[in-house]
N, C-alpha and C. Protein backbone atom coordinates (compact mmCIF):
# COMPACT_ATOMS: atom_id res chain seq x y z
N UNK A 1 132.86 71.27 127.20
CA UNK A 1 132.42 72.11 128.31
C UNK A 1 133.28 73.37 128.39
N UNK A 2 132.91 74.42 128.61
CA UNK A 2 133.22 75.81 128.60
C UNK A 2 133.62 76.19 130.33
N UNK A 3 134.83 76.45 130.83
CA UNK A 3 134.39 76.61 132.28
C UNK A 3 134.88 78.37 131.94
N UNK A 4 134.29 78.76 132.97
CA UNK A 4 133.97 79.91 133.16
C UNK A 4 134.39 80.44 134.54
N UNK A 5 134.80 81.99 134.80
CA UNK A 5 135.27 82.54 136.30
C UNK A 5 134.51 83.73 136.20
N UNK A 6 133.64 84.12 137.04
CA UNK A 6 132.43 85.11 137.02
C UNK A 6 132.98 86.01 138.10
N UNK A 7 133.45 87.04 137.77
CA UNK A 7 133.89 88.44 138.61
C UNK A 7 132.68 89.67 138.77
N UNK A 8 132.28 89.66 140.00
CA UNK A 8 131.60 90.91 139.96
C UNK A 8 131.04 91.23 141.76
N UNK A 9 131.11 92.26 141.69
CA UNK A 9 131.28 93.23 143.21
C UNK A 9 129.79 92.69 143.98
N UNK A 10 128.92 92.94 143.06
CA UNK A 10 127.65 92.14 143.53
C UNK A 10 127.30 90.95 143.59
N UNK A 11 126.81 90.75 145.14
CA UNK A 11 126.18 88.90 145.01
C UNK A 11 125.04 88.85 144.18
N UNK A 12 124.33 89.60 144.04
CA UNK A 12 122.77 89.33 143.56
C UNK A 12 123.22 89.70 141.80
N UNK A 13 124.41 90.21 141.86
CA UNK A 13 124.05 90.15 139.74
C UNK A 13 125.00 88.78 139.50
N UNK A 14 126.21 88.23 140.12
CA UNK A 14 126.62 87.37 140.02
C UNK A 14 125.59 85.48 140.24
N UNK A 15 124.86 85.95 141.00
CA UNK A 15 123.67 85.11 141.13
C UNK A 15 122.30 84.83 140.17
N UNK A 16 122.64 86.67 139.39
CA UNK A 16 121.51 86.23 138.20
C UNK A 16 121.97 86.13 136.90
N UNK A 17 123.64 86.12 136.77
CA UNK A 17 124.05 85.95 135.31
C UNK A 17 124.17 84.50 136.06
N UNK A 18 124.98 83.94 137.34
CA UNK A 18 125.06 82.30 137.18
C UNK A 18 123.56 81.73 136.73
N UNK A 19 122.13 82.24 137.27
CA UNK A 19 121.03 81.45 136.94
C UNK A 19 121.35 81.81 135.34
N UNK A 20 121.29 82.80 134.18
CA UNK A 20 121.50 82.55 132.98
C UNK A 20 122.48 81.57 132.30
N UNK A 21 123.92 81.80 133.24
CA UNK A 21 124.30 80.44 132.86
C UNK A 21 124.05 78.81 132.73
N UNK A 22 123.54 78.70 133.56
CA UNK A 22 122.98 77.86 134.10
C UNK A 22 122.45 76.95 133.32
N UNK A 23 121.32 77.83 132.09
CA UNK A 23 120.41 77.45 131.30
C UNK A 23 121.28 76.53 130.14
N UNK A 24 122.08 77.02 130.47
CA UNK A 24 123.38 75.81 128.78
C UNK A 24 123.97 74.97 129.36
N UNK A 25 123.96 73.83 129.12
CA UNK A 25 124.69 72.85 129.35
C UNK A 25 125.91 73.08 129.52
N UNK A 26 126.42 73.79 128.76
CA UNK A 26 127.59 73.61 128.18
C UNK A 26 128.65 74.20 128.77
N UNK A 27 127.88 75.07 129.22
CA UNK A 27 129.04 76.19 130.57
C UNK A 27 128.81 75.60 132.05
N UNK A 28 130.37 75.96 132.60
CA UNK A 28 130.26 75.38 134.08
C UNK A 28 131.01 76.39 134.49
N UNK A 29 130.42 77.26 135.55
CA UNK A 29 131.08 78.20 136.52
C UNK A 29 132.31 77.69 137.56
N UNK A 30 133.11 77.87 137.28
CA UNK A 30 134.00 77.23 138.41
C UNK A 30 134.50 77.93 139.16
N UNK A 31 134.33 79.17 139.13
CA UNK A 31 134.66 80.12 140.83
C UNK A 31 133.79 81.75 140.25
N UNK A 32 133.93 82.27 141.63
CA UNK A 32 133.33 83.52 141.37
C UNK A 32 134.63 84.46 141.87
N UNK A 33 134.39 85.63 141.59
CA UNK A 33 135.17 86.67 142.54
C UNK A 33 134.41 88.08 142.98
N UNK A 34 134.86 88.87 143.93
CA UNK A 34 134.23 89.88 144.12
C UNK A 34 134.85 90.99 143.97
N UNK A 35 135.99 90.92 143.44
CA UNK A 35 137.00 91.72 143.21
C UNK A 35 137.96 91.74 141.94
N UNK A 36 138.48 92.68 141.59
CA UNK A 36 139.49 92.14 140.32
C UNK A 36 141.04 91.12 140.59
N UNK A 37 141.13 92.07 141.43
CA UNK A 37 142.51 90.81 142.22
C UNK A 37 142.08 89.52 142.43
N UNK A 38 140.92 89.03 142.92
CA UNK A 38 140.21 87.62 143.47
C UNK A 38 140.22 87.21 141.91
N UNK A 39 140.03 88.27 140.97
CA UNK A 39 139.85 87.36 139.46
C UNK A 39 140.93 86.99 138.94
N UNK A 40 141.90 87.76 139.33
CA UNK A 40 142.89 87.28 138.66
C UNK A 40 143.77 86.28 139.33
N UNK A 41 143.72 85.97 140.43
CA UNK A 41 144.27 84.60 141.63
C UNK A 41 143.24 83.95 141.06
N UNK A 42 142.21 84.01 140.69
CA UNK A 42 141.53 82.21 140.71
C UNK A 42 141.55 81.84 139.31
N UNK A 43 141.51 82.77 138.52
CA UNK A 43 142.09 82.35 136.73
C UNK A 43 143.33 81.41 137.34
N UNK A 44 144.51 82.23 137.89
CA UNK A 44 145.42 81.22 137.92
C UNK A 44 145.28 79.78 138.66
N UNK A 45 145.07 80.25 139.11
CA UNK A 45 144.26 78.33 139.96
C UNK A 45 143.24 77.63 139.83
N UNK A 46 142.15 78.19 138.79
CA UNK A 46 140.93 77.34 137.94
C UNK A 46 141.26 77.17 136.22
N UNK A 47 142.39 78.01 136.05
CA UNK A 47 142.42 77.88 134.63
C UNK A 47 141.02 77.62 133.72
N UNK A 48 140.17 79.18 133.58
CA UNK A 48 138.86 79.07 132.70
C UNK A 48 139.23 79.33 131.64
N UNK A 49 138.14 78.96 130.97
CA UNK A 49 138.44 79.65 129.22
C UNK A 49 137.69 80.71 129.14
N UNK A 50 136.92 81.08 129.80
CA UNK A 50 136.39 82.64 129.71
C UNK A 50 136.33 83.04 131.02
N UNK A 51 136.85 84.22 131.19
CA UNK A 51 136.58 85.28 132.27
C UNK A 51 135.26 86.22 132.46
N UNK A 52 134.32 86.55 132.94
CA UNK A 52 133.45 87.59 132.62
C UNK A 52 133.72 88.37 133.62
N UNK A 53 133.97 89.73 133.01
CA UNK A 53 134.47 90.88 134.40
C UNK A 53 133.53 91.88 134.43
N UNK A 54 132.84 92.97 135.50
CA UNK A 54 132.54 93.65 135.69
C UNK A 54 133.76 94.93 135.92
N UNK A 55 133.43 96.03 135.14
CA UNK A 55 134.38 97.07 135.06
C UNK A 55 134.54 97.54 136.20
N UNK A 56 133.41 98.00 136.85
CA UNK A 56 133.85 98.66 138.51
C UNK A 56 133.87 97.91 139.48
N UNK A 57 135.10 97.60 140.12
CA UNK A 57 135.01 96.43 141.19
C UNK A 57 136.10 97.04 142.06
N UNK A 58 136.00 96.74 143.47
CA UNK A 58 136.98 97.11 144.14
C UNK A 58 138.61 96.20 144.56
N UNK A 59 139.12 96.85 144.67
CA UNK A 59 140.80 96.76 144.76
C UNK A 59 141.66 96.69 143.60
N UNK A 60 141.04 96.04 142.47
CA UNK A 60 141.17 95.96 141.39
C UNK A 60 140.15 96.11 140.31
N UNK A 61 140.02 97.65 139.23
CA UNK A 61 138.61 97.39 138.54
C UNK A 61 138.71 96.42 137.64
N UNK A 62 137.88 96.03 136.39
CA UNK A 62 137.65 95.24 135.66
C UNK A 62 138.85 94.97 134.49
N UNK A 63 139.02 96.92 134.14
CA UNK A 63 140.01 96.95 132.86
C UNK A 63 141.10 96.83 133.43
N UNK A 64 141.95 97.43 134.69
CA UNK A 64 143.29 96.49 135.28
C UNK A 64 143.19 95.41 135.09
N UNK A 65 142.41 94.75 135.53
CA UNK A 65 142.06 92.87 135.68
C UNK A 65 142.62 92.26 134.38
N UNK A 66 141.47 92.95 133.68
CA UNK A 66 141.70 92.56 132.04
C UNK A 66 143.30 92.32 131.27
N UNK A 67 143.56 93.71 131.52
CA UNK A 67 145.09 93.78 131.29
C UNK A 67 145.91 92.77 132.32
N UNK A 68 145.83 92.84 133.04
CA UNK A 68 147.00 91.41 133.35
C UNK A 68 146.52 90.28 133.53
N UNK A 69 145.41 90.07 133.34
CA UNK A 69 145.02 88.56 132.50
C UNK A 69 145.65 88.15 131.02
N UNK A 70 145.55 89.16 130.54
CA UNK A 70 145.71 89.12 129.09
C UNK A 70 147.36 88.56 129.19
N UNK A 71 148.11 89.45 130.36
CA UNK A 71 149.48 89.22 130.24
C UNK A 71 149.70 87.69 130.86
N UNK A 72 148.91 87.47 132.15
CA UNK A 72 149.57 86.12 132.78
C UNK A 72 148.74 84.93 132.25
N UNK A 73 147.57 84.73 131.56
CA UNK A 73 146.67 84.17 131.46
C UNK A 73 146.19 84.32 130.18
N UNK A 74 147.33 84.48 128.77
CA UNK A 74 146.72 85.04 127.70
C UNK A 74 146.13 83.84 126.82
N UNK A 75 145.95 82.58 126.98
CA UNK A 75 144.93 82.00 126.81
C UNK A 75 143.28 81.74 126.93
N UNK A 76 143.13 82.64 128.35
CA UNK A 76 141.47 82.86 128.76
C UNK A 76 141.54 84.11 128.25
N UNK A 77 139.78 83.99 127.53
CA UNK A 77 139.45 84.83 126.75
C UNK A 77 138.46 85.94 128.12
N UNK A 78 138.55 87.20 127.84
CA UNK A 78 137.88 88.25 128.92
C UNK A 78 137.30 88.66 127.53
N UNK A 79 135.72 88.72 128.76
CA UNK A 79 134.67 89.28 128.27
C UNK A 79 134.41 90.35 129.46
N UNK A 80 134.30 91.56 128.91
CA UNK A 80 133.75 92.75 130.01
C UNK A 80 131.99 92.18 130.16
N UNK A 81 132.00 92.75 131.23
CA UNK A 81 130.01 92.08 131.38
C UNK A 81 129.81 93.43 132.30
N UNK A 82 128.86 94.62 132.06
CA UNK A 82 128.82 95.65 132.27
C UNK A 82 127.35 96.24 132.33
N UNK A 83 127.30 97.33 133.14
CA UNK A 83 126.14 98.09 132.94
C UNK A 83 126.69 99.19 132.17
N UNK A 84 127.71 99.91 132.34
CA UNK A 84 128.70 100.89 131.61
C UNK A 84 128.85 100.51 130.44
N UNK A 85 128.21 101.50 129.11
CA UNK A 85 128.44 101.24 127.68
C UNK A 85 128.93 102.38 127.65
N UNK A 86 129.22 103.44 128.05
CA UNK A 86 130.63 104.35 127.60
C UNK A 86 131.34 104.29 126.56
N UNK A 87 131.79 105.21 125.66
CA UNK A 87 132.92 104.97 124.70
C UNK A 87 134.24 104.85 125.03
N UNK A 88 134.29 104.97 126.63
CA UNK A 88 135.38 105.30 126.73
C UNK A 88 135.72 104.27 127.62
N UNK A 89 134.90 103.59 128.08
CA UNK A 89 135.32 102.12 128.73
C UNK A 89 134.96 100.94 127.58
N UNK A 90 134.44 101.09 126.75
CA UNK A 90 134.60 100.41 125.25
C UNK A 90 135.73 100.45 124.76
N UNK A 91 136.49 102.00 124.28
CA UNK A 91 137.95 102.01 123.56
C UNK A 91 138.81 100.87 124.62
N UNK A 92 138.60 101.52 125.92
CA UNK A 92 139.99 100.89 127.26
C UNK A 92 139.74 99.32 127.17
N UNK A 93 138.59 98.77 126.75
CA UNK A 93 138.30 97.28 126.92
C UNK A 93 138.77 96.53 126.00
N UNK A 94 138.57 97.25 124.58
CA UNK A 94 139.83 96.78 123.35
C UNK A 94 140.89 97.03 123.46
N UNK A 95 141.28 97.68 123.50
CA UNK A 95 142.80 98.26 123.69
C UNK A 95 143.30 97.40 125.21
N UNK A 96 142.83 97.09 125.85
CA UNK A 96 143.52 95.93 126.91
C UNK A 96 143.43 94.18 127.02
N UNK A 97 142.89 94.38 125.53
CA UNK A 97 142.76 93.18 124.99
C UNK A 97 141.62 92.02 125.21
N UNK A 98 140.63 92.48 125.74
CA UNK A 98 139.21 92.12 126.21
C UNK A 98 138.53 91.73 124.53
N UNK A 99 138.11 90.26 124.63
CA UNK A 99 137.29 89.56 123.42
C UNK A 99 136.38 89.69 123.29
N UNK A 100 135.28 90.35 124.72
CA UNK A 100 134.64 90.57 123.40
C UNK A 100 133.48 91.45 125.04
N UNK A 101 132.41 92.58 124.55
CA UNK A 101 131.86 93.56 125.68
C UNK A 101 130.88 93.28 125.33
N UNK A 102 130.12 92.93 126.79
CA UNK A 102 128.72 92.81 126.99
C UNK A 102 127.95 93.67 127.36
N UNK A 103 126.85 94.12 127.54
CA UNK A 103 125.81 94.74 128.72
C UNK A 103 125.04 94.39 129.50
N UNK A 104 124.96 94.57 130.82
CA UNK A 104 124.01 93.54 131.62
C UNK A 104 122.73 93.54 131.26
N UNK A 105 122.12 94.91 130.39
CA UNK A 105 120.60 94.98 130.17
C UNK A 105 120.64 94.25 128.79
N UNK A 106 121.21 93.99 128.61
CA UNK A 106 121.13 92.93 127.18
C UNK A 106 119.98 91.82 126.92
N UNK A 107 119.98 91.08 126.10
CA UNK A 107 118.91 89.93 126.02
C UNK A 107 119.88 88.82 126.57
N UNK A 108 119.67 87.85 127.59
CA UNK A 108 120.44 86.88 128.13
C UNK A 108 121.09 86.18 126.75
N UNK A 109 119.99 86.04 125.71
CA UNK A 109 121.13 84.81 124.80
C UNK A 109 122.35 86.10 124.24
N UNK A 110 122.36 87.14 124.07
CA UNK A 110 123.23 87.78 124.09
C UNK A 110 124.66 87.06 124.37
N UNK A 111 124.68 87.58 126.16
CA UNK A 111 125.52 86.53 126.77
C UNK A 111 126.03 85.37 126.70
N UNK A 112 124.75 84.69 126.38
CA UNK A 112 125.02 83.32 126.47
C UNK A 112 126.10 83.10 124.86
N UNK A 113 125.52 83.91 124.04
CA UNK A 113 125.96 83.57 122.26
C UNK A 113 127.75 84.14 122.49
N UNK A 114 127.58 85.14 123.29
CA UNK A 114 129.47 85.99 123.12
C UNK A 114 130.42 85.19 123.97
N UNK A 115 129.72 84.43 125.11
CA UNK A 115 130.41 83.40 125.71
C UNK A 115 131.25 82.43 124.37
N UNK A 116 130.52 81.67 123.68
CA UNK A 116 130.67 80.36 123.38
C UNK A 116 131.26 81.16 121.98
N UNK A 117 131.14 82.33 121.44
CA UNK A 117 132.07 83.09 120.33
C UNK A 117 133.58 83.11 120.94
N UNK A 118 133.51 83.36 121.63
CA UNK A 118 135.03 83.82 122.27
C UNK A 118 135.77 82.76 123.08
N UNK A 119 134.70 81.69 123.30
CA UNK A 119 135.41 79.98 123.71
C UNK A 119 136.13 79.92 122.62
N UNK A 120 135.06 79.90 121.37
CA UNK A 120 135.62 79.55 120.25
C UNK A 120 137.16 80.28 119.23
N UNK A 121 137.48 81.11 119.98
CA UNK A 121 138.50 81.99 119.28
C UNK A 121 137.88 83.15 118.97
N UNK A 122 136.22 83.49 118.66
CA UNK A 122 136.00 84.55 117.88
C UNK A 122 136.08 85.88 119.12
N UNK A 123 135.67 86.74 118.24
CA UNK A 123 135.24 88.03 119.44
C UNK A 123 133.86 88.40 119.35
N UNK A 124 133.09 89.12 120.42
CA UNK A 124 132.03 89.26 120.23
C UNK A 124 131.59 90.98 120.36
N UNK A 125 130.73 91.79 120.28
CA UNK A 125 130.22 93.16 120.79
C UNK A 125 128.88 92.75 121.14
N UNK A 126 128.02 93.24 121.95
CA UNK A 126 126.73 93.55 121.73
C UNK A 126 126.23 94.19 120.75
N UNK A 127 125.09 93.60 120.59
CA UNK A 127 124.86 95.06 119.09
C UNK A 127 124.49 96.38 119.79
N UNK A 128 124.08 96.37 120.37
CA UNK A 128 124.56 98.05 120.75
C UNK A 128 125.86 98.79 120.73
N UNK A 129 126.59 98.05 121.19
CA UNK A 129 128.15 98.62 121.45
C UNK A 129 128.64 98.44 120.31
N UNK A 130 128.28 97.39 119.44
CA UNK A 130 128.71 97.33 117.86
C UNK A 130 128.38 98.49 116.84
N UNK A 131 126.99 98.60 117.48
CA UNK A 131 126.67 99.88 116.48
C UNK A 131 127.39 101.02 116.75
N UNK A 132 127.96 101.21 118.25
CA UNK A 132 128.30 102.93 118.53
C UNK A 132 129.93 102.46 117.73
N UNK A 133 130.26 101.50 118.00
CA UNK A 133 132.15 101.33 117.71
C UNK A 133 131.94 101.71 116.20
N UNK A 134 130.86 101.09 115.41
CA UNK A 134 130.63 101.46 113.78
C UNK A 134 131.10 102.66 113.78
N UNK A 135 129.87 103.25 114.19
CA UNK A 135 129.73 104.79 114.20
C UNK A 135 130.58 105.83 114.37
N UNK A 136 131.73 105.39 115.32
CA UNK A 136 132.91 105.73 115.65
C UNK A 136 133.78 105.85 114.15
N UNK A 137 133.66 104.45 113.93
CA UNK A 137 134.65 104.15 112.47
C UNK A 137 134.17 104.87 111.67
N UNK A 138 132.76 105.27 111.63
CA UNK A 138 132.42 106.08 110.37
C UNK A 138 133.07 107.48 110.01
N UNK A 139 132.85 108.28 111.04
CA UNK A 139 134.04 109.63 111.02
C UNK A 139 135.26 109.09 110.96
N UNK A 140 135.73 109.88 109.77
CA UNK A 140 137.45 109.68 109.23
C UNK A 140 137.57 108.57 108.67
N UNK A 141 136.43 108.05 107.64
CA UNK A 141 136.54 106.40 107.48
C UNK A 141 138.00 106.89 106.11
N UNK A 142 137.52 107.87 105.54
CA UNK A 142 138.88 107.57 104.47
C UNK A 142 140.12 107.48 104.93
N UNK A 143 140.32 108.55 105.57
CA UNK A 143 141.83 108.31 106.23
C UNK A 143 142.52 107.21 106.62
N UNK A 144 141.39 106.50 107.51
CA UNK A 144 141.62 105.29 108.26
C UNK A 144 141.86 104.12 107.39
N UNK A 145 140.98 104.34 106.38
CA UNK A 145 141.10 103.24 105.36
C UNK A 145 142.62 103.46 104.51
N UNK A 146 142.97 104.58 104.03
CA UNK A 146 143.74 104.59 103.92
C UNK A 146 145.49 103.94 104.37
N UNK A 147 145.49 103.97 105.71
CA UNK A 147 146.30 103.82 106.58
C UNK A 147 146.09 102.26 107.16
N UNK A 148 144.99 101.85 107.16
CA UNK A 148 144.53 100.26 107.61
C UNK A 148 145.12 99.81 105.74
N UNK A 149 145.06 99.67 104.95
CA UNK A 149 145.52 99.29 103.83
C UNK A 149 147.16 99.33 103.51
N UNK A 150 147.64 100.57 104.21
CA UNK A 150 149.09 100.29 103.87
C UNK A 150 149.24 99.04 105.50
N UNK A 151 149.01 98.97 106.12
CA UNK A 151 149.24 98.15 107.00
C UNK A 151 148.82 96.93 106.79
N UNK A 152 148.32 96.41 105.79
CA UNK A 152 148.02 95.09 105.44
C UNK A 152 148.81 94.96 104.24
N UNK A 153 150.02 95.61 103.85
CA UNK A 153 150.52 95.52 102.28
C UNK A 153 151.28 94.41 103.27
N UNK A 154 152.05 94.31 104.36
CA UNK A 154 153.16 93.31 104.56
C UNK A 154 152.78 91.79 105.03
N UNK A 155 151.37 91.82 104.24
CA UNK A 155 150.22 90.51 104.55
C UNK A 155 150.61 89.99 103.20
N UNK A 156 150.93 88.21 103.63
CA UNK A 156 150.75 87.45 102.23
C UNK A 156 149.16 87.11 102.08
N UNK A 157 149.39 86.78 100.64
CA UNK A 157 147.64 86.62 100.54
C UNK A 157 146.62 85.67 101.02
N UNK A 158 147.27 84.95 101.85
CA UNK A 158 146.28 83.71 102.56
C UNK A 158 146.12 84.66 103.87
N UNK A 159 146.91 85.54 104.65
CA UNK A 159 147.01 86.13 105.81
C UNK A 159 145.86 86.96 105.47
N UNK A 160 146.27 87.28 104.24
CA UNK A 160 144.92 88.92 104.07
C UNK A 160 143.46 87.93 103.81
N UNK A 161 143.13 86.66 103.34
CA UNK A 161 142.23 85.86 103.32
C UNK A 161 142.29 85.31 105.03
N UNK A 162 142.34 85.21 105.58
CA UNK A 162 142.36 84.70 107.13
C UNK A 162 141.91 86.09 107.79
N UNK A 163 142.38 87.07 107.68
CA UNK A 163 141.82 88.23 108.52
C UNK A 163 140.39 88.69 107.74
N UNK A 164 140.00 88.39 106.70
CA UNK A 164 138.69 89.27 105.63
C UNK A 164 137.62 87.93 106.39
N UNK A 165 138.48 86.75 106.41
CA UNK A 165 137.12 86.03 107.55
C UNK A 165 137.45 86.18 108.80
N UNK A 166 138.09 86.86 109.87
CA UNK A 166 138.31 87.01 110.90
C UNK A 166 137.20 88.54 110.86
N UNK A 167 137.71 88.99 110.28
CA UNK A 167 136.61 90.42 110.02
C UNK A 167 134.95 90.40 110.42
N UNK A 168 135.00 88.82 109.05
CA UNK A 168 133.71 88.89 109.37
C UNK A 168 132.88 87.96 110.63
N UNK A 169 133.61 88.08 111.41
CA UNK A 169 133.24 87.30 112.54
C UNK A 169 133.32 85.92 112.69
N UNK A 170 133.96 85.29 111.75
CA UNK A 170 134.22 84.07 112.02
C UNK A 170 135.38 83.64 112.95
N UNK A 171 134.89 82.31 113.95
CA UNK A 171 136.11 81.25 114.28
C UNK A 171 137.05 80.84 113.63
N UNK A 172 138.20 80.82 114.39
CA UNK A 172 138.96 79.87 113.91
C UNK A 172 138.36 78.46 113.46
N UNK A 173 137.71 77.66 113.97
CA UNK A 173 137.13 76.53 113.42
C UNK A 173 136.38 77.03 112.31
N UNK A 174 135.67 77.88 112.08
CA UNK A 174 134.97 78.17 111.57
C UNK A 174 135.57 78.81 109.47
N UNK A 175 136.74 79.41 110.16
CA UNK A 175 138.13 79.55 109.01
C UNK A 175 138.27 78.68 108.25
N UNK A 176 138.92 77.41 109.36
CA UNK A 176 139.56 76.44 108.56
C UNK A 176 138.79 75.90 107.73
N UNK A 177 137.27 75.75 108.07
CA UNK A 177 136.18 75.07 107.20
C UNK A 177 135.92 75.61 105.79
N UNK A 178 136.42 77.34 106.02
CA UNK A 178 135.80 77.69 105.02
C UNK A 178 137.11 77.50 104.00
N UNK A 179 138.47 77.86 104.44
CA UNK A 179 139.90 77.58 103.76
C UNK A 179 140.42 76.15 103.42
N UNK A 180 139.29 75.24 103.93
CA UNK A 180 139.90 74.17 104.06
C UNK A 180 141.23 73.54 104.40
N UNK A 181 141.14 74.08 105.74
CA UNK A 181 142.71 74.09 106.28
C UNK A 181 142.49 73.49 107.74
N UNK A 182 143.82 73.09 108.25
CA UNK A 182 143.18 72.73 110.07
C UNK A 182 143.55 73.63 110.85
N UNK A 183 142.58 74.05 111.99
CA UNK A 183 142.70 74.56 112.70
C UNK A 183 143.79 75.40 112.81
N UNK A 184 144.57 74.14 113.58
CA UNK A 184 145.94 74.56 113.82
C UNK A 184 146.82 76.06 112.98
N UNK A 185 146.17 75.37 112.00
CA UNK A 185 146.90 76.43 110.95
C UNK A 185 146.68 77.93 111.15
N UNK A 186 145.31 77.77 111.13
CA UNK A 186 144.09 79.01 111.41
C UNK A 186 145.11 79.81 112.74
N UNK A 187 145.11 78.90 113.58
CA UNK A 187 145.63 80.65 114.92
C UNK A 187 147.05 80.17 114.12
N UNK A 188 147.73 79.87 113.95
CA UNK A 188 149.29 80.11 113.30
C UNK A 188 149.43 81.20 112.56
N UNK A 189 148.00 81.41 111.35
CA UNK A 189 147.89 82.82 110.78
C UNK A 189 147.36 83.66 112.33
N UNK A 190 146.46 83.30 112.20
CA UNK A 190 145.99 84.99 113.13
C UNK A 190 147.31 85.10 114.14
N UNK A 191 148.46 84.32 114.81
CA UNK A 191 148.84 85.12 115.88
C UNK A 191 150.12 85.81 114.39
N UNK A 192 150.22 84.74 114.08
CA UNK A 192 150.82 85.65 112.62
C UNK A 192 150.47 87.08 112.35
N UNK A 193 149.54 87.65 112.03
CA UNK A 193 148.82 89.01 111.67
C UNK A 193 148.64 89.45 112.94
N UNK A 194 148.05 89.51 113.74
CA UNK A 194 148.09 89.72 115.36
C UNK A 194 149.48 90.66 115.41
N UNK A 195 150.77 90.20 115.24
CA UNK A 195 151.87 90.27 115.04
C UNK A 195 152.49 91.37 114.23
N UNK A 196 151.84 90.81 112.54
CA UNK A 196 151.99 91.99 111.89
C UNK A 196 151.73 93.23 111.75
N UNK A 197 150.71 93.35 112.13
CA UNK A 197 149.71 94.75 112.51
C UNK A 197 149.40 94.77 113.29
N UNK A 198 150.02 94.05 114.55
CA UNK A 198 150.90 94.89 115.97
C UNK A 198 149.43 95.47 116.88
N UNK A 199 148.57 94.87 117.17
CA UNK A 199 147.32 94.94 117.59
C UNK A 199 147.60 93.79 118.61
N UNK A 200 146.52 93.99 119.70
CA UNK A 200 146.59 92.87 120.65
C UNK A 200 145.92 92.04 120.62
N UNK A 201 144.90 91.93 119.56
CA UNK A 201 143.82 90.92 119.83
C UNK A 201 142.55 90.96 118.26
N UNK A 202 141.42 90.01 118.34
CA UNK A 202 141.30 89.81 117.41
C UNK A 202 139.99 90.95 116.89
N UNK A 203 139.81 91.53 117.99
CA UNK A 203 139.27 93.00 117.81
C UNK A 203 139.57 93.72 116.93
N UNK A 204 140.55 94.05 117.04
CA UNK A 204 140.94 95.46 116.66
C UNK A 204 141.96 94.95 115.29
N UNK A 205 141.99 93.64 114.61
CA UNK A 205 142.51 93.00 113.88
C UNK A 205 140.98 93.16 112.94
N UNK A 206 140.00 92.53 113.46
CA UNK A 206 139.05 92.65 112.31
C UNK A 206 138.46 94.42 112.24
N UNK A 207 139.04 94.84 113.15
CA UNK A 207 138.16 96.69 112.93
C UNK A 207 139.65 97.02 111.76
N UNK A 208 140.65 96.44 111.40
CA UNK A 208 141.65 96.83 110.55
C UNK A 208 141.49 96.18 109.39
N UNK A 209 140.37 94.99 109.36
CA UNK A 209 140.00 94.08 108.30
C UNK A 209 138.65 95.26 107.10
N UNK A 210 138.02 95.63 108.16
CA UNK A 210 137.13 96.28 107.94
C UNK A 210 137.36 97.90 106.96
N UNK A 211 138.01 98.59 107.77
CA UNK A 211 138.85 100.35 107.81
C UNK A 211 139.61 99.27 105.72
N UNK A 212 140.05 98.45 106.21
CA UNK A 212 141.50 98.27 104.79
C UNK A 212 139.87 97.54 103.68
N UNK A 213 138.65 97.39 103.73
CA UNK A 213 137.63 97.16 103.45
C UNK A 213 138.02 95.50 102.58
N UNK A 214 138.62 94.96 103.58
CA UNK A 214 138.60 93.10 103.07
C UNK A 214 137.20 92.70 103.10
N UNK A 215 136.60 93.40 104.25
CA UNK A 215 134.93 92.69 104.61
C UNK A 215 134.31 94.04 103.70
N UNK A 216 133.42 93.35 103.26
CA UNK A 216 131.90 94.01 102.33
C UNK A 216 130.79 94.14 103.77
């Protein structure tokens, strides 16, 4: 079971992502908030494995939230859940260590699929927001590649094999199956590399998997 803490300023959208939740077994809402501060007091006292935040919320917005979840609570995974696809509340949502950005006009299994990615260790984008972050990477791809490659020279070669499937969107469970390794092992590398290339999260670890071209 997946429990879940649903943050958002509105009763009526928090009422129609819980009816989408709803539909999976597998997730159980265990508090709501209406605020970012309310999200981050009841993480600490429901202990979820996923957060879903709305970016504009009052007293506290979404990307504050995010960021000191990440710090007091860096086991629950934050998912932004948004009407705002901005590039510029996209960059702030990686960069504060958020697993993975949704859109509310999305297709519900959307949601439902980036939930249970990011239970799982992975990260998720919408494909919309996936395509613009591409697109992003595409200008200056040499440079970048350049510079994402010397930053993977201080990778041993199982690390640089653990991030080329982290890249490509795989779980940790999903790793070990393919490395034939346990789990365990699996986040031992990633907070390993996490580490090495000094990134906060597993975002911006596979956009460095990608730029150093481990993933095809």
């Amino acid at each position: 079971m997946i429990r879940l803490l649903l943050a958002d300023d509105e009763a009526m959208i928090r009422a129609g992502v819980r009816a989408i939740l709803a539909a999976d077994p597998e997730l159980d809402v265990v508090a709501e908030a209406a605020d970012g501060r309310q999200a981050v007091d009841l993480t600490l006292s429901h202990h979820p494995d996923v957060v879903l935040l709305d970016i504009r919320m009052p007293k506290l917005d979404g990307l504050s939230a995010a960021a000191e979840l990440k710090r007091v609570a860096p086991r629950t995974a934050v998912v932004m859940l948004t009407t705002f696809g901005e590039d510029d509340y996209i960059a702030k949502a990686l960069d504060v260590g958020a697993s993975g950005f949704l859109l509310k006009s999305g297709d519900p299994r959307e949601l439902l699929a980036g939930i249970h990615a990011v239970a799982d260790g992975a990260a998720y984008l919408s494909p919309k927001v996936a395509q613009r972050v591409i697109s992003q990477l595409a200008g200056g791809r040499m440079a970048r590649g350049a510079q994402a490659r010397d930053r993977i020279e201080g990778l041993t070669e199982r690390e640089r094999e653990v991030l080329a499937l982290l890249g490509a969107g795989m779980s940790n469970a999903e790793i070990a199956r393919e490395l034939h390794i346990v789990e365990g092992t699996v986040k031992a590398y990633v907070s390993a590399i996490l580490t090495r290339l000094d990134v906060r999260n597993r975002v911006q670890a596979a956009i460095v998997a990608h730029e150093a071209g481990l993933v095809t």
